[in-house]
C-alpha atoms as a PDB file:
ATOM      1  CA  UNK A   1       0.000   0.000   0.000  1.00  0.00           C
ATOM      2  CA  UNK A   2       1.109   3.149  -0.895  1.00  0.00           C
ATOM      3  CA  UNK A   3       2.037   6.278   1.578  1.00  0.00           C
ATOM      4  CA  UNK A   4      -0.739   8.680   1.938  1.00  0.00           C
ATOM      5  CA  UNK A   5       2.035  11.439   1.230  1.00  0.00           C
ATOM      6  CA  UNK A   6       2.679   9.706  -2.389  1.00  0.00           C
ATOM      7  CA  UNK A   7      -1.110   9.230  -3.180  1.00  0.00           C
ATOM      8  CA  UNK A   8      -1.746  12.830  -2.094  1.00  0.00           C
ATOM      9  CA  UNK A   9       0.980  13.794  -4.557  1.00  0.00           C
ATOM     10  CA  UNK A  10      -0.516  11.845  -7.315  1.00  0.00           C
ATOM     11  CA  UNK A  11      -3.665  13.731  -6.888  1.00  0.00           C
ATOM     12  CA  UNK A  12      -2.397  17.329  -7.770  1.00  0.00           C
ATOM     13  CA  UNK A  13      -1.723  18.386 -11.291  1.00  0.00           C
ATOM     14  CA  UNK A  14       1.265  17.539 -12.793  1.00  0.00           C
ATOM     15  CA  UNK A  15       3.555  20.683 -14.074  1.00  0.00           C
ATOM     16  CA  UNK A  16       3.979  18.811 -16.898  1.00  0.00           C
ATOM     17  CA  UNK A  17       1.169  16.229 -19.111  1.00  0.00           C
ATOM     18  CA  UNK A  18       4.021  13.730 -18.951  1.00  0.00           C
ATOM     19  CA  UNK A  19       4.665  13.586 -14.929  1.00  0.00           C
ATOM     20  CA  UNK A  20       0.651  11.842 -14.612  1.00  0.00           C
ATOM     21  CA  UNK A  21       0.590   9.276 -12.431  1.00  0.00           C
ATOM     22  CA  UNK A  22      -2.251   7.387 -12.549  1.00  0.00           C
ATOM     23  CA  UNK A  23      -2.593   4.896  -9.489  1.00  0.00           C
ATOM     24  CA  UNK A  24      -5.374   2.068  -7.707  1.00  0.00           C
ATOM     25  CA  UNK A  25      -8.181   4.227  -6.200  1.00  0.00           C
ATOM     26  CA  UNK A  26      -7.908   1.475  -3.367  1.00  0.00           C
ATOM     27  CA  UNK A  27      -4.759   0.595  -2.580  1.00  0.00           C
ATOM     28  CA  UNK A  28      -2.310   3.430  -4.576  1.00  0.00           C
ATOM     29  CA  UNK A  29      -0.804   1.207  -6.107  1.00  0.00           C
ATOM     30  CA  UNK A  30       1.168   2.701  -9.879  1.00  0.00           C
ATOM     31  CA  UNK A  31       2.379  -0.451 -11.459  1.00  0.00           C
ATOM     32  CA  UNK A  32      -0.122  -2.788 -13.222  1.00  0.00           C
ATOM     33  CA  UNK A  33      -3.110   0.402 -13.127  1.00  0.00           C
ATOM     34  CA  UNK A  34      -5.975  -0.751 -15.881  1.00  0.00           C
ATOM     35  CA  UNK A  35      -7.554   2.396 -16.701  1.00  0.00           C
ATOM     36  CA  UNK A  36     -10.928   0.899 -17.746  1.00  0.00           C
ATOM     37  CA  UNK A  37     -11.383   0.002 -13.939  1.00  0.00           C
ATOM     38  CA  UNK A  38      -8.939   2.586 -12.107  1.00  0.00           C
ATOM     39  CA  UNK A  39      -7.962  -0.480 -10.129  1.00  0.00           C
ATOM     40  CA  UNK A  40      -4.048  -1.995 -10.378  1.00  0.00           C
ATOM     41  CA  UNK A  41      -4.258  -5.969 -11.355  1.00  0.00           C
ATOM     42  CA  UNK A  42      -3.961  -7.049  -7.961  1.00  0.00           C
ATOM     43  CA  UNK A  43      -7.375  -5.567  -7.023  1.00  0.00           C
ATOM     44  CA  UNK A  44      -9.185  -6.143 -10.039  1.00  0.00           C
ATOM     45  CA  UNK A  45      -8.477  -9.898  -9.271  1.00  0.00           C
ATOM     46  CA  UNK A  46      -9.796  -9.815  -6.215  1.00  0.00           C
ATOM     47  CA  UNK A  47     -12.986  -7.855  -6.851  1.00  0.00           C
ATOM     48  CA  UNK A  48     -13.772 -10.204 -10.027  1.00  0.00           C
ATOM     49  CA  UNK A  49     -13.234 -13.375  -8.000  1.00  0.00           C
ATOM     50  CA  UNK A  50     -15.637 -12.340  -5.296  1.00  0.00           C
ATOM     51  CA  UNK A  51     -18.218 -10.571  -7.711  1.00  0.00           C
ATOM     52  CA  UNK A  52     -17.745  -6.901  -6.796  1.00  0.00           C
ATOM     53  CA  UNK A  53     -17.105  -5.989 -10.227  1.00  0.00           C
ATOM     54  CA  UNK A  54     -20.590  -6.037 -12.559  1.00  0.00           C
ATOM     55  CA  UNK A  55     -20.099  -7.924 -15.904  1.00  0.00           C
ATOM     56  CA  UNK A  56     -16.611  -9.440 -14.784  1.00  0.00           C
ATOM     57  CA  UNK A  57     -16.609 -13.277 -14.457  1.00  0.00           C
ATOM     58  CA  UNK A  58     -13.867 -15.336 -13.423  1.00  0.00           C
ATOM     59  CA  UNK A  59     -12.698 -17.562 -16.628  1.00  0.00           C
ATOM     60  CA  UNK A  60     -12.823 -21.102 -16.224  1.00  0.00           C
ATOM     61  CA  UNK A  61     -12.736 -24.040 -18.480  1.00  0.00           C
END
């Protein structure tokens, strides 16, 4: 989980378009972010496999 300081950071806008970070609205995290959800991999995963997210199903065959 990321620092509150960082997140807060994150928040305010940039000086420059290219210094955006975009980050996990629930844990902060910056690496793995899928913009479609605003959630990193990690918790994407765990909202799909317990139904949180709408229209998301866990793939199994």
């Amino acid at each position: 989980m990321a620092k509150k300081s960082v997140i807060a950071r994150a928040k305010k806008k940039p000086k420059f378009s290219s210094r955006l970070v975009l980050r996990c609205f629930r844990c902060g995290r910056k690496r793995g972010y899928m913009k479609d959800f605003g959630l990193c991999r990690i918790c994407f995963r765990e909202m799909a496999s317990h139904g949180q997210i709408p229209g998301i199903k866990k793939s199994s065959w």
